[in-house]
Structure formats: C-alpha cells, structure tokens
C-alpha atoms as a PDB file:
ATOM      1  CA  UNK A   1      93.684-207.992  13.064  1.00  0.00           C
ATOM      2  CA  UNK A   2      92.530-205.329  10.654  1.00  0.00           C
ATOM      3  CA  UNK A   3      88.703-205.066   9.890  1.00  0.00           C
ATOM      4  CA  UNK A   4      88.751-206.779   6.527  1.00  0.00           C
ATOM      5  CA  UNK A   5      91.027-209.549   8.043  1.00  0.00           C
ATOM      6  CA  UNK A   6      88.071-209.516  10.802  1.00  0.00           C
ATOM      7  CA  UNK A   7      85.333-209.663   8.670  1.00  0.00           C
ATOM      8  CA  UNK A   8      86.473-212.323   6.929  1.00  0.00           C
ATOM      9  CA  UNK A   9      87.490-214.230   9.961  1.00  0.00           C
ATOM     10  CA  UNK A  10      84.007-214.232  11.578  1.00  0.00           C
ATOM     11  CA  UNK A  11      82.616-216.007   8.665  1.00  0.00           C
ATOM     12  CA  UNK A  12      84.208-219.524   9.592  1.00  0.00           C
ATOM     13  CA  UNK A  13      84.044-218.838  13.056  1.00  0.00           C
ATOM     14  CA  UNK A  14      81.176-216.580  15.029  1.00  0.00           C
ATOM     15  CA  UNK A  15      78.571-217.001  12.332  1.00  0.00           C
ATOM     16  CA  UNK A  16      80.216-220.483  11.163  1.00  0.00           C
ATOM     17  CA  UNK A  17      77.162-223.053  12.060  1.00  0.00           C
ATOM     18  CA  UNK A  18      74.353-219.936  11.087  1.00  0.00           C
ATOM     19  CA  UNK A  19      75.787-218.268   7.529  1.00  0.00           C
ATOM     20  CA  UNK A  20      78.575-220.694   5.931  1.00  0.00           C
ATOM     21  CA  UNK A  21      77.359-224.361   7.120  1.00  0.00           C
ATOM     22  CA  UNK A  22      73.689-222.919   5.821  1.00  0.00           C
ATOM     23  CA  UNK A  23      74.983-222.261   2.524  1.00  0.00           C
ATOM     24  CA  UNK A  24      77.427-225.221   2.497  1.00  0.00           C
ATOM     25  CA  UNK A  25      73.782-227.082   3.074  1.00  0.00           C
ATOM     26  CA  UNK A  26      71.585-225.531   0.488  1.00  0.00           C
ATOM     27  CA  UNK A  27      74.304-226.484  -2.193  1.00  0.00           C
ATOM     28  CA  UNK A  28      74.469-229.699  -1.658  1.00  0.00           C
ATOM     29  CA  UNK A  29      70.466-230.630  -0.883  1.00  0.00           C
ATOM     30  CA  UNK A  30      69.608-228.261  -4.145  1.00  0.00           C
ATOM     31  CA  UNK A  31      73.257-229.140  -6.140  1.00  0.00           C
ATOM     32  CA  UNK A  32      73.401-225.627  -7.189  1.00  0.00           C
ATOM     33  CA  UNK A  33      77.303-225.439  -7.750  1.00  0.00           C
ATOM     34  CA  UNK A  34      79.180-228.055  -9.961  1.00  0.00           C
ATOM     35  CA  UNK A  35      83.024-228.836 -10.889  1.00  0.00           C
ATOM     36  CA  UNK A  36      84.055-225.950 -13.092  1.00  0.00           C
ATOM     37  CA  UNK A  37      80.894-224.147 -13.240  1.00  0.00           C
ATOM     38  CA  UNK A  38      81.157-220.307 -13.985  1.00  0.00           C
ATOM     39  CA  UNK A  39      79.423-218.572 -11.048  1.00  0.00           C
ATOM     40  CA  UNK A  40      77.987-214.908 -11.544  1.00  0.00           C
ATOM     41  CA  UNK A  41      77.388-213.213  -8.689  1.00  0.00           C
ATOM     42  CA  UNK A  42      74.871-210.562  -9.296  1.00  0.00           C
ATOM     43  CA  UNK A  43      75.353-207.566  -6.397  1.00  0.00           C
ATOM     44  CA  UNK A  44      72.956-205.018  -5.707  1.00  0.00           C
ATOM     45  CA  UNK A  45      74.750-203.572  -3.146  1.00  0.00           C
ATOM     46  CA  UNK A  46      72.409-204.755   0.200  1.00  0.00           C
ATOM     47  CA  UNK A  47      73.540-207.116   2.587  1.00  0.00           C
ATOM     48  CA  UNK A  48      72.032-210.312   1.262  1.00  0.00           C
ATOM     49  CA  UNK A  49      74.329-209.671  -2.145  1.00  0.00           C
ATOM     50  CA  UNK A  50      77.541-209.085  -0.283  1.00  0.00           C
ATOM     51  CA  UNK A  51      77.244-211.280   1.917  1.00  0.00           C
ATOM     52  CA  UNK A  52      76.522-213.933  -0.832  1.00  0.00           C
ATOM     53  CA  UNK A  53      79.590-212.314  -2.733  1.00  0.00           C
ATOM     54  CA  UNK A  54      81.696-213.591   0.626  1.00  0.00           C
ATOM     55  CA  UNK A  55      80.448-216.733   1.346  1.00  0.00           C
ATOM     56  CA  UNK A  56      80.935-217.899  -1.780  1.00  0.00           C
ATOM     57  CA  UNK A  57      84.378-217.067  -1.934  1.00  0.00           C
ATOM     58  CA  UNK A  58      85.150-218.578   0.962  1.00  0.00           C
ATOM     59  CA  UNK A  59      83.482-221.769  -0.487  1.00  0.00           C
ATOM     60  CA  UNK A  60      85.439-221.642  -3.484  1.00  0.00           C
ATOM     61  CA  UNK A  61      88.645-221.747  -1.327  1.00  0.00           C
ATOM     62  CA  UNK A  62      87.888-224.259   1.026  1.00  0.00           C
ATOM     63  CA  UNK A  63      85.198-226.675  -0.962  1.00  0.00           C
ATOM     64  CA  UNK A  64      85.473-229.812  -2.263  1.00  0.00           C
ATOM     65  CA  UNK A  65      85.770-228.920  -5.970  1.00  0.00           C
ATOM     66  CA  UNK A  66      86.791-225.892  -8.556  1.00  0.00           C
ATOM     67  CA  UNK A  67      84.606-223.331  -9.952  1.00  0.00           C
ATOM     68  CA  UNK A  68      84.936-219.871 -10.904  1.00  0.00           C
ATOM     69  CA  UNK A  69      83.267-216.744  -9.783  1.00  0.00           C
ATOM     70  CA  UNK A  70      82.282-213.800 -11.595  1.00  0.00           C
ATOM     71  CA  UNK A  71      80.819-210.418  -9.409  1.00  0.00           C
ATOM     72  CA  UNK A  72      78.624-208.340 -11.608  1.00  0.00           C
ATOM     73  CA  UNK A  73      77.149-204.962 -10.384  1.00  0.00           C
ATOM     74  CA  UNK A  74      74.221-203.637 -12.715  1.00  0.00           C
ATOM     75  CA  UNK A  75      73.799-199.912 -12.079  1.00  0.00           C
ATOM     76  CA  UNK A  76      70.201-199.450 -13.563  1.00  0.00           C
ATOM     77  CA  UNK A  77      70.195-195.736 -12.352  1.00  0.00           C
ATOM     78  CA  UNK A  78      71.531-195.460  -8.754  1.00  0.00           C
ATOM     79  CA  UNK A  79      72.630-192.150  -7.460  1.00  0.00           C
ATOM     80  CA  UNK A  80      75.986-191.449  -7.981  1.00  0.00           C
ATOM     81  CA  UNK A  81      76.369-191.779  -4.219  1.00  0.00           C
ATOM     82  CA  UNK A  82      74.797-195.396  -3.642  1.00  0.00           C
ATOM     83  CA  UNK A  83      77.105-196.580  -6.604  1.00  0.00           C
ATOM     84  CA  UNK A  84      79.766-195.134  -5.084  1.00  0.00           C
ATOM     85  CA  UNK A  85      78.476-196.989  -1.513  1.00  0.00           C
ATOM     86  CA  UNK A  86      78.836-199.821  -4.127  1.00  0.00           C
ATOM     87  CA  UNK A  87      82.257-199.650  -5.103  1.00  0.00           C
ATOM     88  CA  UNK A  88      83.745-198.718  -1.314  1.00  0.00           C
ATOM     89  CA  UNK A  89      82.305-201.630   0.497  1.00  0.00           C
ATOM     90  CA  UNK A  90      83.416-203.824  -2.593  1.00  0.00           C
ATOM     91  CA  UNK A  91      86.723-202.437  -1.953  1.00  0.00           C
ATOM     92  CA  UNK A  92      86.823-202.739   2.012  1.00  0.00           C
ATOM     93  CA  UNK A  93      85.163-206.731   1.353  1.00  0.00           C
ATOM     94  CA  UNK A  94      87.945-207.255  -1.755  1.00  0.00           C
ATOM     95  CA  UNK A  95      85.264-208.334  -3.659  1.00  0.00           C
ATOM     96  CA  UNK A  96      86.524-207.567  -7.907  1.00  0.00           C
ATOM     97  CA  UNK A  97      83.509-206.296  -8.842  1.00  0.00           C
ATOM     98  CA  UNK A  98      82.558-205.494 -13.021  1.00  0.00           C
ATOM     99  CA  UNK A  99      80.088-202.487 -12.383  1.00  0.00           C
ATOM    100  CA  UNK A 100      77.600-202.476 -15.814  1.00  0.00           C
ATOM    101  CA  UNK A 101      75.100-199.492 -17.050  1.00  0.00           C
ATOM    102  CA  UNK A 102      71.608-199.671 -17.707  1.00  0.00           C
ATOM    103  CA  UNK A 103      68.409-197.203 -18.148  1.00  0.00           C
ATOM    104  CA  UNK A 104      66.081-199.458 -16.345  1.00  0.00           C
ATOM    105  CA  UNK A 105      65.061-196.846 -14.041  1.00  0.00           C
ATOM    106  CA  UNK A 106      64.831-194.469 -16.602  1.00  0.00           C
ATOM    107  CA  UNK A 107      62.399-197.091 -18.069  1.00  0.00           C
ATOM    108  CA  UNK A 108      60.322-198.193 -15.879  1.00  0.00           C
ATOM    109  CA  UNK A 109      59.346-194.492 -14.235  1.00  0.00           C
ATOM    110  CA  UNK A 110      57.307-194.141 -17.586  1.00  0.00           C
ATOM    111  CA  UNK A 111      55.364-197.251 -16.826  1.00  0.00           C
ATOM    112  CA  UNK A 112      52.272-197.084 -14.367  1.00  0.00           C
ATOM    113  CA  UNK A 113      51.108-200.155 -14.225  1.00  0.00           C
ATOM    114  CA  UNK A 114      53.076-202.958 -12.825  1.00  0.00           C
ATOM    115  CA  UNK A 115      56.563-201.183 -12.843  1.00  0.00           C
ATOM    116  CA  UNK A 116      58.385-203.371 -10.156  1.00  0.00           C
ATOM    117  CA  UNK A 117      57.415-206.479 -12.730  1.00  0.00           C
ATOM    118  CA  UNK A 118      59.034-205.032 -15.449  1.00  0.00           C
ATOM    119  CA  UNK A 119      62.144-203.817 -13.702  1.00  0.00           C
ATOM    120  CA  UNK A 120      62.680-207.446 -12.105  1.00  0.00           C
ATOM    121  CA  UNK A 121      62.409-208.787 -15.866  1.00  0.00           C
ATOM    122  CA  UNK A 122      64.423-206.842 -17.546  1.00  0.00           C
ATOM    123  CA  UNK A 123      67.186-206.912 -14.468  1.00  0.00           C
ATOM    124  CA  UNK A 124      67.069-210.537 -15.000  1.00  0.00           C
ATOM    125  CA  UNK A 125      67.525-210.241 -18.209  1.00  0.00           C
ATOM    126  CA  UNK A 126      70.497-207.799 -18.473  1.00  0.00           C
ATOM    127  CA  UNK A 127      72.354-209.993 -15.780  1.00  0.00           C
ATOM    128  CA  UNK A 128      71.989-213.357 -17.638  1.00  0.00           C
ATOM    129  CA  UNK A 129      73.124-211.215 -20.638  1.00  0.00           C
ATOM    130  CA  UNK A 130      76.143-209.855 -18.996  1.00  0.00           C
ATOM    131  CA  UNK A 131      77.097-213.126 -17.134  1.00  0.00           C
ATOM    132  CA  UNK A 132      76.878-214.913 -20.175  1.00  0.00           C
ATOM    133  CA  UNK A 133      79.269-212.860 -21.767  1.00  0.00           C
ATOM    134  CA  UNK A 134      82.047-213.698 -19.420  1.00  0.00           C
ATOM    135  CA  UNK A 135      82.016-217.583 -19.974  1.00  0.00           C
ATOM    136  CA  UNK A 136      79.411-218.047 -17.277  1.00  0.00           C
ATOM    137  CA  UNK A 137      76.652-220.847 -17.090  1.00  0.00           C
ATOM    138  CA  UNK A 138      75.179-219.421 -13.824  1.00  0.00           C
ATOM    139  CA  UNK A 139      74.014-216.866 -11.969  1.00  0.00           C
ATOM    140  CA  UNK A 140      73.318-216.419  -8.264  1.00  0.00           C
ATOM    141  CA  UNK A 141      71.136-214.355  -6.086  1.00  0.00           C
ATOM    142  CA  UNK A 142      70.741-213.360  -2.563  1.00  0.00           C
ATOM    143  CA  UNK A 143      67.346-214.524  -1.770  1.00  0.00           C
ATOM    144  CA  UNK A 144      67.385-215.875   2.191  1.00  0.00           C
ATOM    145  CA  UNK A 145      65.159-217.913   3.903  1.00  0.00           C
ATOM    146  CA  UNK A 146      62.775-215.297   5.042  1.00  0.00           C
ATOM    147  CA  UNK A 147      62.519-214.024   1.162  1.00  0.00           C
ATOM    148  CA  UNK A 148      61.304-217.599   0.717  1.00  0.00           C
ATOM    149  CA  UNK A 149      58.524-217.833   3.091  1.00  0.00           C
ATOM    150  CA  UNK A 150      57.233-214.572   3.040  1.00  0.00           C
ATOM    151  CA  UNK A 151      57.027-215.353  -1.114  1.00  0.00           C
ATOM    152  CA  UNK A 152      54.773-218.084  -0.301  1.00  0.00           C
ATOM    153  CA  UNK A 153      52.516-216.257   2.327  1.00  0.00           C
ATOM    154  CA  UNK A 154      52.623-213.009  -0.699  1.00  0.00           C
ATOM    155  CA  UNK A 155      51.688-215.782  -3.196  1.00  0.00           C
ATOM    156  CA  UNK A 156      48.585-217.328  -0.881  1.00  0.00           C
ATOM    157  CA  UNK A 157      47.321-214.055   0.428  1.00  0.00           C
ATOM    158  CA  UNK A 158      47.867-211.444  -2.510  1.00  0.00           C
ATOM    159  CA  UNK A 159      48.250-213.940  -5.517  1.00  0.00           C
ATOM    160  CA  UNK A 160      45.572-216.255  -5.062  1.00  0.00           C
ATOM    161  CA  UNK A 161      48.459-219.288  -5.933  1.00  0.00           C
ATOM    162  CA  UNK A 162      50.580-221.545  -3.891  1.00  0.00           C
ATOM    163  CA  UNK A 163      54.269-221.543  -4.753  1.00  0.00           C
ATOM    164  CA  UNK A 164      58.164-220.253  -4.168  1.00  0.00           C
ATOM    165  CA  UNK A 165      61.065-218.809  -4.663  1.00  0.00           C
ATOM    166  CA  UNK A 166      63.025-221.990  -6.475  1.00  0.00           C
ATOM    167  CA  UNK A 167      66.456-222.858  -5.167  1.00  0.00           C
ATOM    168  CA  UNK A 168      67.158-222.807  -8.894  1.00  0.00           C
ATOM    169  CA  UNK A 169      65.878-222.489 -11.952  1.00  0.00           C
ATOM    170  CA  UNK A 170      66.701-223.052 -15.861  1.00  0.00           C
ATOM    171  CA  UNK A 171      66.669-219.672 -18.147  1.00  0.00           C
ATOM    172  CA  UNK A 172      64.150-219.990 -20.597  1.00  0.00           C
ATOM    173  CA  UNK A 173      65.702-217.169 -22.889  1.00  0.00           C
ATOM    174  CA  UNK A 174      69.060-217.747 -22.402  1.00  0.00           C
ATOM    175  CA  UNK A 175      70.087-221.727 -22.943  1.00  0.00           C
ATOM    176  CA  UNK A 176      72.201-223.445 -20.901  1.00  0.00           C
ATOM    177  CA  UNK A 177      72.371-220.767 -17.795  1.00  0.00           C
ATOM    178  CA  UNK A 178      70.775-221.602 -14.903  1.00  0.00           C
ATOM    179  CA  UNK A 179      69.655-219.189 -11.660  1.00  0.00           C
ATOM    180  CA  UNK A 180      70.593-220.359  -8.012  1.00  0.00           C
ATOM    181  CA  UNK A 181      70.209-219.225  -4.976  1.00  0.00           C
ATOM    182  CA  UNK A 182      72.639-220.445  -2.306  1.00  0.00           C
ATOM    183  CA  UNK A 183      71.609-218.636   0.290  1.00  0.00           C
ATOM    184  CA  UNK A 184      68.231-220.503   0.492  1.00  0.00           C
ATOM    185  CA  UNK A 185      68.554-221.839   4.372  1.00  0.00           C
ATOM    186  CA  UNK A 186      70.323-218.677   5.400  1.00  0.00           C
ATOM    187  CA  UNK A 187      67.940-216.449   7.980  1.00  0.00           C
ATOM    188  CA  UNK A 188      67.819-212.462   7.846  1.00  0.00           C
ATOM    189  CA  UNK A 189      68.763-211.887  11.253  1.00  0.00           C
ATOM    190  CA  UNK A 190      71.821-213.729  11.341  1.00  0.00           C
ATOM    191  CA  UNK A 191      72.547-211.945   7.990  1.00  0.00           C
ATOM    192  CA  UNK A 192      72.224-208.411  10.418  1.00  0.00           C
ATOM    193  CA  UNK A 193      73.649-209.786  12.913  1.00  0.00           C
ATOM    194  CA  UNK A 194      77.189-210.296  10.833  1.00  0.00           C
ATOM    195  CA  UNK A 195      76.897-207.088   9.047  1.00  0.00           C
ATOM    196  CA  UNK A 196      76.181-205.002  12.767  1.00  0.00           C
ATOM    197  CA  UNK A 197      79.233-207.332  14.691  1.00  0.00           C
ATOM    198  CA  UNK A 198      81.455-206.101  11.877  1.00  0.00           C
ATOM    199  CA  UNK A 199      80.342-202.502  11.884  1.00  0.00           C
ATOM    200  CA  UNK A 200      79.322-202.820   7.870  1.00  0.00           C
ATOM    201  CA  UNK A 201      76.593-200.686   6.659  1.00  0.00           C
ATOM    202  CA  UNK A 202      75.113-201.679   2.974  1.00  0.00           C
ATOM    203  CA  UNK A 203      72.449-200.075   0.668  1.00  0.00           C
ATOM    204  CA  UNK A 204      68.931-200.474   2.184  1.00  0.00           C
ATOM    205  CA  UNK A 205      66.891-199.718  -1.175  1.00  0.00           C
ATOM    206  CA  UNK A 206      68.616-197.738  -4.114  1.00  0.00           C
ATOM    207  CA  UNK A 207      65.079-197.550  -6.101  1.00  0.00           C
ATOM    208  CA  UNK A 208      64.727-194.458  -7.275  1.00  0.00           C
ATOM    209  CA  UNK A 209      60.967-195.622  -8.557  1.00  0.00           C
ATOM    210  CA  UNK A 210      60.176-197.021  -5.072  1.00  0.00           C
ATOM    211  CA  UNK A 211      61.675-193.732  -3.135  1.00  0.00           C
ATOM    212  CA  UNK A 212      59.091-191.695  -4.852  1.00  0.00           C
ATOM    213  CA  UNK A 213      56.047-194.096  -4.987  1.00  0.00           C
ATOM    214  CA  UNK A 214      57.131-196.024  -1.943  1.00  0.00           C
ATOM    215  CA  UNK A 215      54.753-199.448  -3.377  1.00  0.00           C
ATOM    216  CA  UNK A 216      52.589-199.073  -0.755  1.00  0.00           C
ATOM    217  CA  UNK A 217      49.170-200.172   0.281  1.00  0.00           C
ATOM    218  CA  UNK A 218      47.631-196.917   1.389  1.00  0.00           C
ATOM    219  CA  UNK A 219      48.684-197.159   5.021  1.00  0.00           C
ATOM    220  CA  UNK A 220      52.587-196.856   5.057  1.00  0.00           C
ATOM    221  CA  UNK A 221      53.539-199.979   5.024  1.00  0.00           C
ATOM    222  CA  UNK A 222      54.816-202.548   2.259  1.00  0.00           C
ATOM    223  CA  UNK A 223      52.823-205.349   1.327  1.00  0.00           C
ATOM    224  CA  UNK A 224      56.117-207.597   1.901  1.00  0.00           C
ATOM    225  CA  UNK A 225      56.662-205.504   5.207  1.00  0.00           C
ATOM    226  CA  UNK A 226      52.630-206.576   5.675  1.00  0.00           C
ATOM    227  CA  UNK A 227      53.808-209.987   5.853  1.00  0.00           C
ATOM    228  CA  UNK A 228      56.901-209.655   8.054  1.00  0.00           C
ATOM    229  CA  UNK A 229      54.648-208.369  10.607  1.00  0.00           C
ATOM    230  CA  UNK A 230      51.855-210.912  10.112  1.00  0.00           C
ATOM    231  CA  UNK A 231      54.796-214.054  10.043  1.00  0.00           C
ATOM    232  CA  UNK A 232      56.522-212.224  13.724  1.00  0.00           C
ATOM    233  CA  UNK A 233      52.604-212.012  15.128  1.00  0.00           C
ATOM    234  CA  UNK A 234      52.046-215.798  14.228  1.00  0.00           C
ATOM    235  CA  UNK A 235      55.439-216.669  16.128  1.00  0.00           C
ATOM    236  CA  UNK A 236      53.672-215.620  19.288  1.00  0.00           C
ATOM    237  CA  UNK A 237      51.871-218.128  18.966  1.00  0.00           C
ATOM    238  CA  UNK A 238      53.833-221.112  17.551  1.00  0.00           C
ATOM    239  CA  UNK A 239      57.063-220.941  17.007  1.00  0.00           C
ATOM    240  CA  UNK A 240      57.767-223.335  14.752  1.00  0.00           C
ATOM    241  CA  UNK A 241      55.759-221.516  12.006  1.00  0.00           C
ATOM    242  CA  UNK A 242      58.005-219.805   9.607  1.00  0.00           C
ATOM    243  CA  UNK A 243      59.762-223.542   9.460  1.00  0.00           C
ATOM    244  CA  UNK A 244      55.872-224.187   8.528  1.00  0.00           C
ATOM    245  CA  UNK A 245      55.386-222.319   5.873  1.00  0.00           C
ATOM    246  CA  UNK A 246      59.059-223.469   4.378  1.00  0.00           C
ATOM    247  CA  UNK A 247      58.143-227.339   4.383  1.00  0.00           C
ATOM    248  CA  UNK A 248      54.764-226.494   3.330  1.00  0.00           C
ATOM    249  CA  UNK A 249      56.128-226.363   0.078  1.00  0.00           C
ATOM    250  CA  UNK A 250      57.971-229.667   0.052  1.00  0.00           C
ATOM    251  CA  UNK A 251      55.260-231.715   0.976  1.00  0.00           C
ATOM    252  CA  UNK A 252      52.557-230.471  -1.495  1.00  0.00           C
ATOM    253  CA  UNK A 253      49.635-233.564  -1.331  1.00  0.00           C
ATOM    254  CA  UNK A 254      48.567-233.232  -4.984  1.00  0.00           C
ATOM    255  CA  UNK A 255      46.057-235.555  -4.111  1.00  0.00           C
ATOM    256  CA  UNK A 256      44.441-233.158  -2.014  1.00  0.00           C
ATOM    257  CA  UNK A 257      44.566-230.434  -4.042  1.00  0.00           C
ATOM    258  CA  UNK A 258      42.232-228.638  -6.582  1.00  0.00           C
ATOM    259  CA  UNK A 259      44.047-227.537  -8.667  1.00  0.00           C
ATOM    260  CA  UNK A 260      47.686-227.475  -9.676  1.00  0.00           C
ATOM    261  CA  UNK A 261      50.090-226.676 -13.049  1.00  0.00           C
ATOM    262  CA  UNK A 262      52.471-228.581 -14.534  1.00  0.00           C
ATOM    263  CA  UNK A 263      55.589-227.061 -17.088  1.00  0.00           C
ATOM    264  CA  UNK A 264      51.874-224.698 -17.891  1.00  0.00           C
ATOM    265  CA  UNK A 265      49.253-227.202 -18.470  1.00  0.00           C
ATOM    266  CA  UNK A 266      46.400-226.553 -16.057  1.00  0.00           C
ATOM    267  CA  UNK A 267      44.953-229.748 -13.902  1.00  0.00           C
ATOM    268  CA  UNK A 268      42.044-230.550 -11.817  1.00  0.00           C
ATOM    269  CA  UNK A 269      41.672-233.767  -9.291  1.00  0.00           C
ATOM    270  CA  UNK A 270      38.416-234.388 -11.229  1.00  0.00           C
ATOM    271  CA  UNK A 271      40.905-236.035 -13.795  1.00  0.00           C
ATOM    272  CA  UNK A 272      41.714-238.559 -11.502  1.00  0.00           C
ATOM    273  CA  UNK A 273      38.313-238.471  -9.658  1.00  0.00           C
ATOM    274  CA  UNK A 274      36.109-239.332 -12.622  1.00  0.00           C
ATOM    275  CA  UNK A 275      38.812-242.117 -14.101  1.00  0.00           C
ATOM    276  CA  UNK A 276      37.555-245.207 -13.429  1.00  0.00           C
ATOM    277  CA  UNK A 277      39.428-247.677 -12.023  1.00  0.00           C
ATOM    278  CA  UNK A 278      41.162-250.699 -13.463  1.00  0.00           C
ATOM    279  CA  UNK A 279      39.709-253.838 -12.355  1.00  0.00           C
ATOM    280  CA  UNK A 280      41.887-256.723 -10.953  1.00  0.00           C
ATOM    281  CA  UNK A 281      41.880-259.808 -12.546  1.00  0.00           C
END
C-alpha cells in the first residue's frame, strides 16, 4: 500500500470511532451539511485544515446524500516556502486545491493595535468572497474541540463574557452563506496522533505578523497556550473537565444569570425580577 493509499485508509479504520464517526456526529447534531449544498473548504495549510479537507471527502463518498466540495487556499503573504509546503502536501493528500492572493499581511503589519482582529476579519471576508464565487453557499473551518473550550475559558478569563465558537453561523455580509465547522467533537490529539502514524508534517504557524511579535503576554507564552496549560493542570484534578467546560455552554440557566444578549439587545434578570406576577383567577 503506498502512503497516500495509507493515509487514506487509516481514516475509516485506526482513527475510525475518534476522527470520522466525530465528524459524522457533529453534522448531524448541528445539521451543518445539506443535499446539494456547495461546501468550501477553507485550508490554511495546518493539520486541523487538511485533515478537515480529508474527512470531508471521505464523507462525501460514503454519506447519505450529495454535495459538492470546493478547497480554497488564501495565501495572505506566506513565504514562498510554506505555500509551497501548501501545494506538496495538497498534492501527496490529492486534495484540488484553488490557491488565491491577498495583502493581508502586508496590511495588518501597519496596524498596532488589535492586528490579529483585523486579519481574522478580513480572512473571513476574502474566503466568503472567494467561495461565493464558485457557486458555494458554505464555508467550513477547522476549529476542533479543544479550539472550542479553550474559546470559552479565553472568553471568561480575558474577555470578561461567556460564549463559543458556534458550530455554525449565518454571514451577515454575505446573504445566504453560512460558516460550519464539522470538526466540532473532533479532539487535538487524535488529530496528531493521525498526522504522526502517517508520517505527515503540516504548517505550524505561517504568520509572518505573529513570527515577529510572537502575541505574547510578556513571559513567552501565548495567552491561548496560557490556557492549554491551565485546562491540562485542571485535568489533574478532574478529569472530566474539558467535557465541563464544553456542556457548560449548552446548559446556560438564563434564569440564573445577570446578564445575557440576545441578536444585540442587552438584558438583565431584574426584567423578570421586578415583573409582577399574574394573578390566578
């Protein structure tokens, strides 16, 4: 069996129950793929996007319905040799990738304050852009569980909010496309675990912005890496916590809660507090 044949082999059988049946899952509890939807899959050349790029074709193959698939590559300003890193393991995975230019990197080095905001916008924005120019209503991202929960603990500890990354979401600026992420139930180290078994090594982080700045807090370390550590420390001591955090945020009591917003309007329990209540006849 040659490696690609290999590769794609171990995805419906060693990592079967942990990578496909996960994504297989988070489609059908979040109905993020319809009959004859148009499927971009936006690649950024790590192993979450590939591995996305894979799964999904598989799925289209083998799954219960038809839809299309489109893989888009947005070079925003990679060095020639991580684009090239790029287009080689698209080539060993046979994934048809449509590699696209931008200047966001050129961009966003001229802006000091908030620059990773304004890159993730306007990345988002090109790749709704360029997906929607190929017939497609959707996009998809590699966003894994662990990307979920430490968004949540980020958003508590750093953001002063409660929320997450959304399984999918409707484009406000671009009608009728919607973003999902399939890969919602899918855990990082069984992602590693599939790209060390088949001796595949991916982009870790092309950011020219970050290699220079290296977004950090002062001490060396990344405030996501901040929360990695924090999430493996409070394992120690219960096990069951990063499963925690994840249901935390389907079983939001909004009845004993502050403070919440809905589609923007801003709400406090004193609404319902001070309302008197109906008397029964």
């Amino acid at each position: 069996m040659n490696h690609f044949n290999s590769i794609e082999h171990s995805i419906i059988t060693k990592y079967k129950k942990t990578l496909f049946h996960k994504l297989i899952g988070a489609v059908k509890d979040y109905r993020l793929i319809a009959p004859e939807d148009r499927i971009a899959v936006c690649i950024s050349g790590g192993k979450d996007s590939m591995l996305l790029a894979k799964l999904l074709q598989e799925l289209s193959r083998h799954g219960d319905y038809p839809f299309g698939l489109e893989f888009i590559v947005m070079d925003p300003g990679y060095h020639p040799v991580n684009r090239q890193k790029i287009i080689d393991n698209a080539r060993l995975l046979e994934i048809p990738i449509r590699i696209f230019d931008t200047d966001i990197f050129g961009t966003v080095s001229r802006i000091e304050k908030n620059p990773c905001y304004l890159c993730a916008r306007m990345r988002r924005g090109y790749l709704y852009q360029q997906a929607q120019s190929l017939g497609c209503n959707k996009i998809a991202l590699g966003h894994h569980f662990d990307d979920v929960i430490e968004t949540i603990l980020m958003g508590m500890l750093y953001g002063a909010q409660v929320q997450t990354m959304m399984p999918r979401i409707k484009s406000t600026n671009f009608p009728g496309m919607e973003l999902i992420r399939p890969m919602y139930y899918i855990r990082e180290k069984n992602i590693l675990s599939w790209a060390r078994y088949n001796r595949l090594s991916f982009l870790q982080c092309a950011c020219r912005f970050t290699e220079q700045n290296h977004q950090l807090d002062g001490t060396g370390t990344s405030k996501r890496q901040e929360i990695k550590q924090l999430i493996q420390q409070l394992k120690k001591v219960n096990p069951q916590v990063e499963m925690n955090i994840f249901r935390s945020v389907e079983r939001v009591n909004l009845s004993t809660v502050i403070g919440y917003y809905l589609e923007g309007e801003e709400h406090h329990f004193l609404e319902r507090f001070e309302q008197p209540k109906e008397s029964s006849s």
